[in-house]
N, C-alpha and C. Protein backbone atom coordinates (compact mmCIF):
# COMPACT_ATOMS: atom_id res chain seq x y z
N UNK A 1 82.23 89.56 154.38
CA UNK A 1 82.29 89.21 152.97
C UNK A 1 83.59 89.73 152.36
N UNK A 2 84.04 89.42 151.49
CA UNK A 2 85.35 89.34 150.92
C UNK A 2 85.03 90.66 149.82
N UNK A 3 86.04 90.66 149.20
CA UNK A 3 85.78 91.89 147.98
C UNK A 3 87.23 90.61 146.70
N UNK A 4 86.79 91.30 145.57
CA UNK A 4 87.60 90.25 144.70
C UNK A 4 88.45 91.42 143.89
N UNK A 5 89.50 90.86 143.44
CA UNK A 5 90.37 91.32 142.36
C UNK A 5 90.35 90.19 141.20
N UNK A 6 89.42 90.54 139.95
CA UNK A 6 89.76 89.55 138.82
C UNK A 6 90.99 90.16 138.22
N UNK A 7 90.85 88.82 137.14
CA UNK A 7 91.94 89.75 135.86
C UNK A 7 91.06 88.99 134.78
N UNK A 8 91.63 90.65 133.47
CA UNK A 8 90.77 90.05 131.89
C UNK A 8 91.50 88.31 131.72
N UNK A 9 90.51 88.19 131.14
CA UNK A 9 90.64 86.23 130.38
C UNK A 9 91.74 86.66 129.38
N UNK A 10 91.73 85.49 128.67
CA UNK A 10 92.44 85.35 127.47
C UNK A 10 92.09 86.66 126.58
N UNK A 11 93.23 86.80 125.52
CA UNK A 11 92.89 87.93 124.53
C UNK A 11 93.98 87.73 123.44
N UNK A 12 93.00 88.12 122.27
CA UNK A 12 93.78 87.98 121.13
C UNK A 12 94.66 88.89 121.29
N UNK A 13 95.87 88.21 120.52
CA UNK A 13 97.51 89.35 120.70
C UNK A 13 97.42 89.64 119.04
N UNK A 14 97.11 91.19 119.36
CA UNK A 14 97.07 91.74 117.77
C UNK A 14 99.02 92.55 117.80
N UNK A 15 99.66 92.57 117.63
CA UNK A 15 100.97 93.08 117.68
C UNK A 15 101.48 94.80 117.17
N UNK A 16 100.21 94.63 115.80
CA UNK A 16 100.05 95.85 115.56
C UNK A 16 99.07 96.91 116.28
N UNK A 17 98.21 96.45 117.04
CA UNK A 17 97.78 97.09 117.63
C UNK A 17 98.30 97.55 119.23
N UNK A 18 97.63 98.61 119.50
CA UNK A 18 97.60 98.95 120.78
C UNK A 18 97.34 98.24 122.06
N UNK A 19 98.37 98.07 122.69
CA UNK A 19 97.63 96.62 123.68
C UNK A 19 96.23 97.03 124.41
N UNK A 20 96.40 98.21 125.09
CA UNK A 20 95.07 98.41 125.30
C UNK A 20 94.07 98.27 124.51
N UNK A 21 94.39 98.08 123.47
CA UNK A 21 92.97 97.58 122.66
C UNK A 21 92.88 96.21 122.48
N UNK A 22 93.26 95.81 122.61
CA UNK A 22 93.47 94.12 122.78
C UNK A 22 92.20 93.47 123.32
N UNK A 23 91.59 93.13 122.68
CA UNK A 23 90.18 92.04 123.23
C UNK A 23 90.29 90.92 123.85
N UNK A 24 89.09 90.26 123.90
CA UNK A 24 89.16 88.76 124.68
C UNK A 24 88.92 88.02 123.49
N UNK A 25 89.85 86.76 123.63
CA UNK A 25 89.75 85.66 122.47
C UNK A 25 88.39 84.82 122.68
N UNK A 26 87.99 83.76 122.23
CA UNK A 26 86.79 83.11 122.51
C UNK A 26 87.14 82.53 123.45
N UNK A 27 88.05 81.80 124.23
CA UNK A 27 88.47 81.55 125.33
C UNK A 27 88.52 82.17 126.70
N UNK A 28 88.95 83.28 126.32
CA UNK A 28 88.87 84.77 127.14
C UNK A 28 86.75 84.84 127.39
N UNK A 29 86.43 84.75 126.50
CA UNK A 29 84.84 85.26 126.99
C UNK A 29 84.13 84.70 127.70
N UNK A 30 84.54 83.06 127.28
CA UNK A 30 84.02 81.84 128.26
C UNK A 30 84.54 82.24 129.39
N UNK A 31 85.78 82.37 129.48
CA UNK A 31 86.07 81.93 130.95
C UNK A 31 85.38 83.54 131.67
N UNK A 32 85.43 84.98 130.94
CA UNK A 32 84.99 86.13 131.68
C UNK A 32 83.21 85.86 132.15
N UNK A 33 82.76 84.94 131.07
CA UNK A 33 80.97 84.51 131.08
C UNK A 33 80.97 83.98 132.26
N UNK A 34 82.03 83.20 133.30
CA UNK A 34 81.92 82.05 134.09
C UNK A 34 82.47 83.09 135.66
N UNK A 35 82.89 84.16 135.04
CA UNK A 35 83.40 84.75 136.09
C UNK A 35 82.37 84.88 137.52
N UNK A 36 81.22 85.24 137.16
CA UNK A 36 80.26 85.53 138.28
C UNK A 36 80.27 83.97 139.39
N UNK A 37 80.74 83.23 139.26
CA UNK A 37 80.90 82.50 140.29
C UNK A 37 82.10 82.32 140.96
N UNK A 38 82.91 82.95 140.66
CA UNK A 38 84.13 83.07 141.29
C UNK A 38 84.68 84.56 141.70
N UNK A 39 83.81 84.99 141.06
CA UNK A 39 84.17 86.93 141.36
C UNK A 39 83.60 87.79 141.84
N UNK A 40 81.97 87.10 142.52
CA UNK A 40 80.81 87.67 142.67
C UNK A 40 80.27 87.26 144.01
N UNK A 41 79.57 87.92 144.79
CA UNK A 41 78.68 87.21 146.03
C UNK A 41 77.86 88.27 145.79
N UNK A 42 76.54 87.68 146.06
CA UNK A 42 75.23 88.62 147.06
C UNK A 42 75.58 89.58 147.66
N UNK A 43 75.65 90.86 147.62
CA UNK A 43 76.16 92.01 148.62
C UNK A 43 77.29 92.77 148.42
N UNK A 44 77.76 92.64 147.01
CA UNK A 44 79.04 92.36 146.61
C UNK A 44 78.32 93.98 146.10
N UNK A 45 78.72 95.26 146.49
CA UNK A 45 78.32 96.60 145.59
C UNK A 45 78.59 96.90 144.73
N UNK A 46 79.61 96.77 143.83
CA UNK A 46 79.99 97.18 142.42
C UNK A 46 81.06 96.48 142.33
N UNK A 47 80.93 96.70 140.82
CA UNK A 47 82.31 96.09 139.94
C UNK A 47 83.10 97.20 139.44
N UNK A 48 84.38 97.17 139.43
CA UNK A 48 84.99 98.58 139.29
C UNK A 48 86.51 98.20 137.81
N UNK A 49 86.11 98.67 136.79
CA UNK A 49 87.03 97.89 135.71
C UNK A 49 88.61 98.78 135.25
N UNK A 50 89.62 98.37 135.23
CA UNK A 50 90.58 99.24 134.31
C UNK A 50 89.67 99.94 132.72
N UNK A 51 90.09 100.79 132.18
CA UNK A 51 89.84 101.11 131.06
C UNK A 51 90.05 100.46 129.81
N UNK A 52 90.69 99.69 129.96
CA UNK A 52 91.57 98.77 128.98
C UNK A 52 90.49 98.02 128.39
N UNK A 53 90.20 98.06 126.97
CA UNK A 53 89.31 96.83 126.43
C UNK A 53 89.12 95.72 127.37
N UNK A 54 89.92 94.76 126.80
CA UNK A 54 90.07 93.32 127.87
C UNK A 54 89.70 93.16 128.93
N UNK A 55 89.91 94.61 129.94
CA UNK A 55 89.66 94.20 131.80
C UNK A 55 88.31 94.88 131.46
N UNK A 56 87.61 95.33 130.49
CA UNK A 56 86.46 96.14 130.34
C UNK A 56 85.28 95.26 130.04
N UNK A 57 85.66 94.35 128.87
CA UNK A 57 85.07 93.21 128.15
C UNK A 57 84.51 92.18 129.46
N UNK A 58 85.59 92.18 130.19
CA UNK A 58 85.55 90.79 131.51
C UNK A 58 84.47 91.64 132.30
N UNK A 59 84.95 92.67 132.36
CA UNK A 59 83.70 93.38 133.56
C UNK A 59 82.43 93.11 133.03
N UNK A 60 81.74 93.63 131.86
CA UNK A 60 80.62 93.77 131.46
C UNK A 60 80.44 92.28 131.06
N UNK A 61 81.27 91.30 131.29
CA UNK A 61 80.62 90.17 131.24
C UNK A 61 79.58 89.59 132.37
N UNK A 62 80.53 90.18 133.11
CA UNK A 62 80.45 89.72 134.66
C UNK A 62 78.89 90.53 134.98
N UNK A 63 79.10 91.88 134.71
CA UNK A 63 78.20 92.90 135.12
C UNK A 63 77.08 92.49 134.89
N UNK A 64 76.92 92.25 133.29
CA UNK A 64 75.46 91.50 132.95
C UNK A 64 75.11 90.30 134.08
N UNK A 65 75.79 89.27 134.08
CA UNK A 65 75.48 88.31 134.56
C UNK A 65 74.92 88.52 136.15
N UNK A 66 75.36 89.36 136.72
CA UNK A 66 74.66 89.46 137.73
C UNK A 66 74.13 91.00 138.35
N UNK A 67 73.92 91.75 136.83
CA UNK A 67 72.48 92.29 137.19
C UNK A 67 73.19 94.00 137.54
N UNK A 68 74.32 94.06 136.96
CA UNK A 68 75.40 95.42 137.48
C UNK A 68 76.24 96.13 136.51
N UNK A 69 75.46 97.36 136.50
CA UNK A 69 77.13 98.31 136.35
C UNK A 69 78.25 98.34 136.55
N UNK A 70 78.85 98.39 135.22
CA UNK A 70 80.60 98.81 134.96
C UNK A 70 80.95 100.04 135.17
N UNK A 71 82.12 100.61 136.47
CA UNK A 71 82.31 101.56 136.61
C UNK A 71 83.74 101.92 136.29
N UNK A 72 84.37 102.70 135.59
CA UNK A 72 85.52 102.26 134.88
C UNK A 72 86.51 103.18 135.71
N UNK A 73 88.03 103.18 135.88
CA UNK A 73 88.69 103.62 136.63
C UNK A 73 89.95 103.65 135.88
N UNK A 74 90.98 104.31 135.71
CA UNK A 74 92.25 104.49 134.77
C UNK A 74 92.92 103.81 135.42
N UNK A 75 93.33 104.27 136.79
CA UNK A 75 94.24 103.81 138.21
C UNK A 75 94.33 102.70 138.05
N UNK A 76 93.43 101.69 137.48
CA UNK A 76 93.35 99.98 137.05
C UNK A 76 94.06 99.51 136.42
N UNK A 77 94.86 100.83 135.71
CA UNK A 77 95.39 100.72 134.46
C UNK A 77 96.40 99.05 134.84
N UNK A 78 97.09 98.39 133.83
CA UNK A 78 98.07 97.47 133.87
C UNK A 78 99.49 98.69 133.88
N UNK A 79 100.32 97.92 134.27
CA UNK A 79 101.42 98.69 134.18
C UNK A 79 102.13 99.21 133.00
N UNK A 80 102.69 100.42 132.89
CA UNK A 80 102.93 101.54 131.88
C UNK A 80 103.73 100.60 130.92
N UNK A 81 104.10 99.59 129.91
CA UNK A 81 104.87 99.58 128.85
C UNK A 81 104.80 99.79 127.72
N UNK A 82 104.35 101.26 127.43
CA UNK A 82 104.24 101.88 126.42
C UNK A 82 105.36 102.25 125.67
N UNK A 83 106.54 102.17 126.37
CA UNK A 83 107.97 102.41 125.63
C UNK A 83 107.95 101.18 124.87
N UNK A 84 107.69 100.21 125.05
CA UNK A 84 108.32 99.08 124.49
C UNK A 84 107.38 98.63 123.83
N UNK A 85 106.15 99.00 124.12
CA UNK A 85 104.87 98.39 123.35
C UNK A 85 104.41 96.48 122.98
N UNK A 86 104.31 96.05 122.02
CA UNK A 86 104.42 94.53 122.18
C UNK A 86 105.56 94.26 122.14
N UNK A 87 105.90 92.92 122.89
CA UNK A 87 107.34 92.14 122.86
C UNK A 87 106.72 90.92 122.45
N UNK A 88 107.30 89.74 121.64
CA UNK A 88 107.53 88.64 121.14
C UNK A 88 107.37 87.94 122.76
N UNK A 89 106.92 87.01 123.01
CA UNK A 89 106.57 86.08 124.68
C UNK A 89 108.18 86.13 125.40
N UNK A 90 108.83 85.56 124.26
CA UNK A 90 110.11 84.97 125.30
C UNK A 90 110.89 86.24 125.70
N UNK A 91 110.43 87.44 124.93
CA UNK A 91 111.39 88.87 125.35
C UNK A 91 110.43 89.11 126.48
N UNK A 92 109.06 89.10 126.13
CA UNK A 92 108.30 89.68 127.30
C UNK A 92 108.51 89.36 128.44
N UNK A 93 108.42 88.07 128.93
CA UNK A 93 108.55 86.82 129.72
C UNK A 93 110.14 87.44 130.49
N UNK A 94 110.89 87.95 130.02
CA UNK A 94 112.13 88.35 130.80
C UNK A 94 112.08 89.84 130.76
N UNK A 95 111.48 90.77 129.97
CA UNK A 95 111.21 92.32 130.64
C UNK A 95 110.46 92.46 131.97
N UNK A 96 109.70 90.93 132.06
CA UNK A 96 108.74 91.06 133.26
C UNK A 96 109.63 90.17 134.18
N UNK A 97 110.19 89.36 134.24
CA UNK A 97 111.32 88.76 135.66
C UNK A 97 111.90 90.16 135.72
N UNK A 98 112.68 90.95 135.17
CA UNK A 98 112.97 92.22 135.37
C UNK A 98 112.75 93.10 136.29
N UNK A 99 111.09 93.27 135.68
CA UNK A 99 110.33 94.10 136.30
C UNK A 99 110.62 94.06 137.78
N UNK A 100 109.78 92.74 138.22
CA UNK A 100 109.78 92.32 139.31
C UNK A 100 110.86 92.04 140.30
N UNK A 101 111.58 91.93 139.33
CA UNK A 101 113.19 91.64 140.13
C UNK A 101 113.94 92.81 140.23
N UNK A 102 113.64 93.80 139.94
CA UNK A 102 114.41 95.25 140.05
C UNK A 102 113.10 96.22 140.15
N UNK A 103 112.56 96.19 141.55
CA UNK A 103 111.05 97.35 141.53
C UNK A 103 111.10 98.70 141.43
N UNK A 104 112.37 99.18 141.98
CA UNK A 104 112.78 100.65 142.02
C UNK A 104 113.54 101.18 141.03
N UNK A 105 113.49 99.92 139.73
CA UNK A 105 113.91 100.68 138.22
C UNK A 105 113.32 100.40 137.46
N UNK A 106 113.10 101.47 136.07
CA UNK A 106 112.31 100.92 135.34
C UNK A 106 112.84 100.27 134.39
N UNK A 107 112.85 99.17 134.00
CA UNK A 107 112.76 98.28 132.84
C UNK A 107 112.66 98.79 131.73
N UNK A 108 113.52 99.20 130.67
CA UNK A 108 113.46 99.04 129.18
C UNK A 108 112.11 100.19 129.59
N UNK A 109 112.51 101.13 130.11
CA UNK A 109 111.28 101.92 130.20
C UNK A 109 109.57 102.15 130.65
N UNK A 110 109.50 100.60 131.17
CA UNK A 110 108.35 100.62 131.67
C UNK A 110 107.95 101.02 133.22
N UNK A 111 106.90 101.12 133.35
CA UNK A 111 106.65 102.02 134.82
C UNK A 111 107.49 101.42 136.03
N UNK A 112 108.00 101.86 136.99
CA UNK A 112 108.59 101.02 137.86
C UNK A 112 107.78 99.73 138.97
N UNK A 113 108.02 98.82 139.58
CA UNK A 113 106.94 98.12 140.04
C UNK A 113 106.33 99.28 141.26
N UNK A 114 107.43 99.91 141.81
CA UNK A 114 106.97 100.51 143.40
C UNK A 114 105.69 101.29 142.94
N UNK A 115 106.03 101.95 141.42
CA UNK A 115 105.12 103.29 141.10
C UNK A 115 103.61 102.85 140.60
N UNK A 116 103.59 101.40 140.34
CA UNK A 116 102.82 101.15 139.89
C UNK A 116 101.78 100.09 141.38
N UNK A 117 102.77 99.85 142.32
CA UNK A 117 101.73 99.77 143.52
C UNK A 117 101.34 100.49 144.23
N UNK A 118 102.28 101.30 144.08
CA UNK A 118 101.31 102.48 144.55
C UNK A 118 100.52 103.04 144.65
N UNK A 119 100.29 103.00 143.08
CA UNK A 119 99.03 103.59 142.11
C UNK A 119 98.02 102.61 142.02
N UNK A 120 98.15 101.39 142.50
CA UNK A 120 97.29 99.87 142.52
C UNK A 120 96.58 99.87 143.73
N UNK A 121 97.38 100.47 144.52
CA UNK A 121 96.77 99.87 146.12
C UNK A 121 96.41 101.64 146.15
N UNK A 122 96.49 102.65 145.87
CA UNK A 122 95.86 103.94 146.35
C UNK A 122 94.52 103.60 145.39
N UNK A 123 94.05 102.88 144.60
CA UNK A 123 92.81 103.08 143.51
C UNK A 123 91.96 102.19 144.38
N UNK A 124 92.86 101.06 144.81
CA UNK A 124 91.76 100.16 145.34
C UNK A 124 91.47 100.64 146.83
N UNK A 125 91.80 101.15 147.26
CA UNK A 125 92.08 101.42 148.64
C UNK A 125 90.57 102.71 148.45
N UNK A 126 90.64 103.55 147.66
CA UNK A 126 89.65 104.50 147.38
C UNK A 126 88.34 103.21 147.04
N UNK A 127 88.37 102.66 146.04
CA UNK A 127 86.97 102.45 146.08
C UNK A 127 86.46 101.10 147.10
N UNK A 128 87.47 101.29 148.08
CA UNK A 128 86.72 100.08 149.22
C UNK A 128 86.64 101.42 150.50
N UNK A 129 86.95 102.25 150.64
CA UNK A 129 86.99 103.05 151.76
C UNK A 129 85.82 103.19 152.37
N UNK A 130 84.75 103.03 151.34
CA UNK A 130 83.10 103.28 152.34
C UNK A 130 82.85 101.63 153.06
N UNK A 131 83.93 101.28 152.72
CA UNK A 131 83.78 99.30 153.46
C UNK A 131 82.60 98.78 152.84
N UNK A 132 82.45 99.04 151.77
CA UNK A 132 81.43 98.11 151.04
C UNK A 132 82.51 96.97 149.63
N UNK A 133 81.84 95.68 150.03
CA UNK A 133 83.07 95.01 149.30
C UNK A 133 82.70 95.52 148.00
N UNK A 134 83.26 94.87 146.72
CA UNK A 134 83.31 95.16 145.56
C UNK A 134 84.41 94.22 144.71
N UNK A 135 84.41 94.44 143.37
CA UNK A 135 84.90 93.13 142.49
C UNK A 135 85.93 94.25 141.72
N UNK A 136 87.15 93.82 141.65
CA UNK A 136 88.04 94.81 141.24
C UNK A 136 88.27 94.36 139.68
N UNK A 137 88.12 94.69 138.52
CA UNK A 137 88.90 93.94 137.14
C UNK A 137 89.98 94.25 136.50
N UNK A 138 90.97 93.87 136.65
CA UNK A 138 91.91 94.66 136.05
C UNK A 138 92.84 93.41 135.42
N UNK A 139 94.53 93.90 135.81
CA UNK A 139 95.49 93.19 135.21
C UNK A 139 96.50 92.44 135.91
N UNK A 140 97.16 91.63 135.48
CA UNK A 140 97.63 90.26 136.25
C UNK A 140 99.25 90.86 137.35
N UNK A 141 99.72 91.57 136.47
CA UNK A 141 100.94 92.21 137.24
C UNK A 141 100.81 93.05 138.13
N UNK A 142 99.76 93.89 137.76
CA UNK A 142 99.49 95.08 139.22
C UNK A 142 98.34 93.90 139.78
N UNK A 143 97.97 92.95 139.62
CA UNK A 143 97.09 92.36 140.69
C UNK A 143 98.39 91.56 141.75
N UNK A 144 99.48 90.98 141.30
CA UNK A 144 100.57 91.09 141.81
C UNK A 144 101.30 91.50 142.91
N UNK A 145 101.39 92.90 142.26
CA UNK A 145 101.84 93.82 143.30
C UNK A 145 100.58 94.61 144.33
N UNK A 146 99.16 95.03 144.27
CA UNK A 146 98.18 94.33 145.14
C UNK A 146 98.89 93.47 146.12
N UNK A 147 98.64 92.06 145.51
CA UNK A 147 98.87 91.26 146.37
C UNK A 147 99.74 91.23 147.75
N UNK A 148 100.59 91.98 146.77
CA UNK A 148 102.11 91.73 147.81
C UNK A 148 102.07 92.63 148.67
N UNK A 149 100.95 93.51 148.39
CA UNK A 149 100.76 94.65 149.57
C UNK A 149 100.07 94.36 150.75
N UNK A 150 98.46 93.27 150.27
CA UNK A 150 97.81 92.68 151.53
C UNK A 150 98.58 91.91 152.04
N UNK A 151 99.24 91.16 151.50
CA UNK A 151 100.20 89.99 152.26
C UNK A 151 101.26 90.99 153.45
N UNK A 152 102.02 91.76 152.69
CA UNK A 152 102.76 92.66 153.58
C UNK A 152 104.20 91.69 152.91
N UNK A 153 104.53 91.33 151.85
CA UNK A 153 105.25 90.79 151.36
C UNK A 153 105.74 91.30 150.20
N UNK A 154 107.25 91.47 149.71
CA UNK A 154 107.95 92.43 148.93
C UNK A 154 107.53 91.94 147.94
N UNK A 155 107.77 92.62 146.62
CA UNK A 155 106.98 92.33 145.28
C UNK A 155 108.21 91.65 144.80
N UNK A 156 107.07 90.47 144.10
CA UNK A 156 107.90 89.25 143.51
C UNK A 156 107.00 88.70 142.37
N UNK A 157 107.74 88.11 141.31
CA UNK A 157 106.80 87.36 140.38
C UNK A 157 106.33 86.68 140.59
N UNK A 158 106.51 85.71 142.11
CA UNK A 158 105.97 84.24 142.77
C UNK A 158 104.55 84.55 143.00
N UNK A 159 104.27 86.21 142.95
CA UNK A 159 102.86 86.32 143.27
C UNK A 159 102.29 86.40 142.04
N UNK A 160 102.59 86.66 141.38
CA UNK A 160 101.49 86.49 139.70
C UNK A 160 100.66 85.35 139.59
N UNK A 161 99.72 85.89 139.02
CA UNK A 161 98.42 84.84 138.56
C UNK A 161 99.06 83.75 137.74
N UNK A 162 98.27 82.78 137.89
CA UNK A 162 98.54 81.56 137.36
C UNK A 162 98.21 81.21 135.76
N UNK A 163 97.76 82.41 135.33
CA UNK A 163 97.23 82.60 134.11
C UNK A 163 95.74 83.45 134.08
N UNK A 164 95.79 84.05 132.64
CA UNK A 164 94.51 85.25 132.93
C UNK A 164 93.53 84.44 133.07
N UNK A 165 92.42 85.89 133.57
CA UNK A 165 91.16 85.47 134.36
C UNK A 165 91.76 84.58 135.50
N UNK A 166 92.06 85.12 136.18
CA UNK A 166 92.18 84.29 137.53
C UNK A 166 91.82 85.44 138.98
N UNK A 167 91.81 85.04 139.67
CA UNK A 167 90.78 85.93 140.81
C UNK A 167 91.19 85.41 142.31
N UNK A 168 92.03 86.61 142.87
CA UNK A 168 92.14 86.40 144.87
C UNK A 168 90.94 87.44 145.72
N UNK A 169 90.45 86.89 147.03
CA UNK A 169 90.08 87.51 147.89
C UNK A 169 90.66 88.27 148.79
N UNK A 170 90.29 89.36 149.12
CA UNK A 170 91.24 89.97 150.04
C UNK A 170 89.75 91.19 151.23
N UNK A 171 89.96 91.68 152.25
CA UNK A 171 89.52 92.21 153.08
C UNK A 171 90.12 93.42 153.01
N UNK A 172 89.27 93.91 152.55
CA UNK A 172 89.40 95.55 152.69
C UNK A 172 89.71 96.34 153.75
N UNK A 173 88.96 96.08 154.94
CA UNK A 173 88.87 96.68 155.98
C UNK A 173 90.06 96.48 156.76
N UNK A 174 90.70 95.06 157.07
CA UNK A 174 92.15 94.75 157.34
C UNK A 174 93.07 94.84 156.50
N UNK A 175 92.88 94.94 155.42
CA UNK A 175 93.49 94.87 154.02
C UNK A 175 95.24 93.91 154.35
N UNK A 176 94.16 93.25 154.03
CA UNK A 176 95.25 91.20 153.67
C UNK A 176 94.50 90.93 152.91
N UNK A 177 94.79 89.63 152.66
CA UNK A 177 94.28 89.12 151.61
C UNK A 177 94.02 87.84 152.43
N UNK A 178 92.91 87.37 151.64
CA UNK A 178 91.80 86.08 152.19
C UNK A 178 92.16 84.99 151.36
N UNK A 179 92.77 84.96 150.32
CA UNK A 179 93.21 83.67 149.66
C UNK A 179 93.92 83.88 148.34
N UNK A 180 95.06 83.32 147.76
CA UNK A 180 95.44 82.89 146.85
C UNK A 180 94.99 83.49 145.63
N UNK A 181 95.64 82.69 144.27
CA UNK A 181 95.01 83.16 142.87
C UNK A 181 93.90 81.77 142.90
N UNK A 182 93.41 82.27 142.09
CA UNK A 182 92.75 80.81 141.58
C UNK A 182 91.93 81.18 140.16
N UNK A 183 92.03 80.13 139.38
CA UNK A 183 91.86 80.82 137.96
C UNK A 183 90.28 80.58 137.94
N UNK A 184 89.65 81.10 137.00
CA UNK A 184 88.30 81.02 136.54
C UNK A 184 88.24 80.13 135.79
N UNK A 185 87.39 79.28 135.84
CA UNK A 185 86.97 78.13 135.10
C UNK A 185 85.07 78.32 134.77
N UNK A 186 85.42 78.04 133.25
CA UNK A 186 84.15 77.94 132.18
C UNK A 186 83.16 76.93 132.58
C-alpha cells in the first residue's frame, strides 16, 4: 500500500494576515471534503498535518471523513518566508523560481531549499519508520522537494504541484515515489 503526501486546497489570501493563518476558501473545502478518495486507503494508519491552519483545515477534513485523528507536526511546516511575509503573485511567482533555482541560498531571506528538505524528508521519514503507511498534509513546495528526494532527482520547480490540494504516492519503505501530482477533484 502506498502512503500519500496531500497539500491544503485553496485558501483565502488575507495579506494582512499571517500566512499561517490563512484558511481554506470555499473552494479549498470542497476540494479538502473530496480528499478521502484520493488521499486515503483502508489500512492507511494516520494522517499526520503541518500546523499551519490550511494544511490543518484539509486534514480534519479528511480525518472526519474517514473516521481519524489529526496528528499535527511543525517539521510539515511550508518553507520559512517569514522575512518577506506576503508578496503580491507576480513577485511571489519569481521569489519561488529563485528558490528553486538557487537551493543552497536563501532567497530574499527565506529558508534555503536544501534546509528545508531536509527538514521535509527527516519528518516524513520519522513518521513512516514503523512501515505503516500514512497520509502526509502539508505544503506544495516542500511537497516538491519530498518529491525530488524519492525520485533521487535535484530540486526543481518542474516538480511542484499542479495547483493546491493536489496529492503523490510514494513508498516508504523504498522511499521513491509511486506516482506523480495529481490534483483533488470535488
Amino acid at each position: 500500500m502506498p502512503s500519500f503526501f496531500l497539500t491544503h486546497a485553496e485558501v483565502v489570501v488575507d495579506p494582512a494576515a499571517p500566512i499561517e493563518s490563512w484558511h481554506l476558501s470555499d473552494t479549498g473545502r470542497a476540494r479538502a471534503a473530496a480528499a478521502h478518495r484520493h488521499a486515503w486507503r483502508p489500512g492507511t494508519a494516520r494522517i499526520v498535518s503541518s500546523e499551519e491552519r490550511k494544511a490543518l483545515e484539509t486534514a480534519d477534513l479528511l480525518a472526519r471523513a474517514v473516521g481519524r485523528a489529526t496528528t499535527v507536526d511543525p517539521l510539515l511546516g511550508e518553507i520559512d518566508r517569514s522575512a518577506t511575509g506576503y508578496l503580491p503573485p507576480s513577485e511571489f511567482e519569481l521569489v519561488v523560481d529563485a528558490f528553486f533555482a538557487r537551493p543552497a541560498e536563501s532567497v530574499r531571506g527565506w529558508e534555503r531549499a536544501v534546509d528545508a528538505q531536509a527538514r521535509i524528508v527527516d519528518a516524513v521519514r520519522g513518521h513512516t519508520a514503523d512501515g505503516a503507511d500514512v497520509t502526509i498534509v502539508s505544503h506544495g513546495a516542500v511537497g516538491a522537494l519530498l518529491l525530488a528526494d524519492l525520485m533521487g532527482a535535484a530540486i526543481t520547480r518542474d516538480l511542484d504541484q499542479p495547483g493546491m490540494g493536489s496529492v503523490f504516492t510514494f513508498d516508504p519503505r523504498a522511499w521513491r515515489a509511486t506516482s506523480g501530482w495529481t490534483r483533488v477533484t470535488p
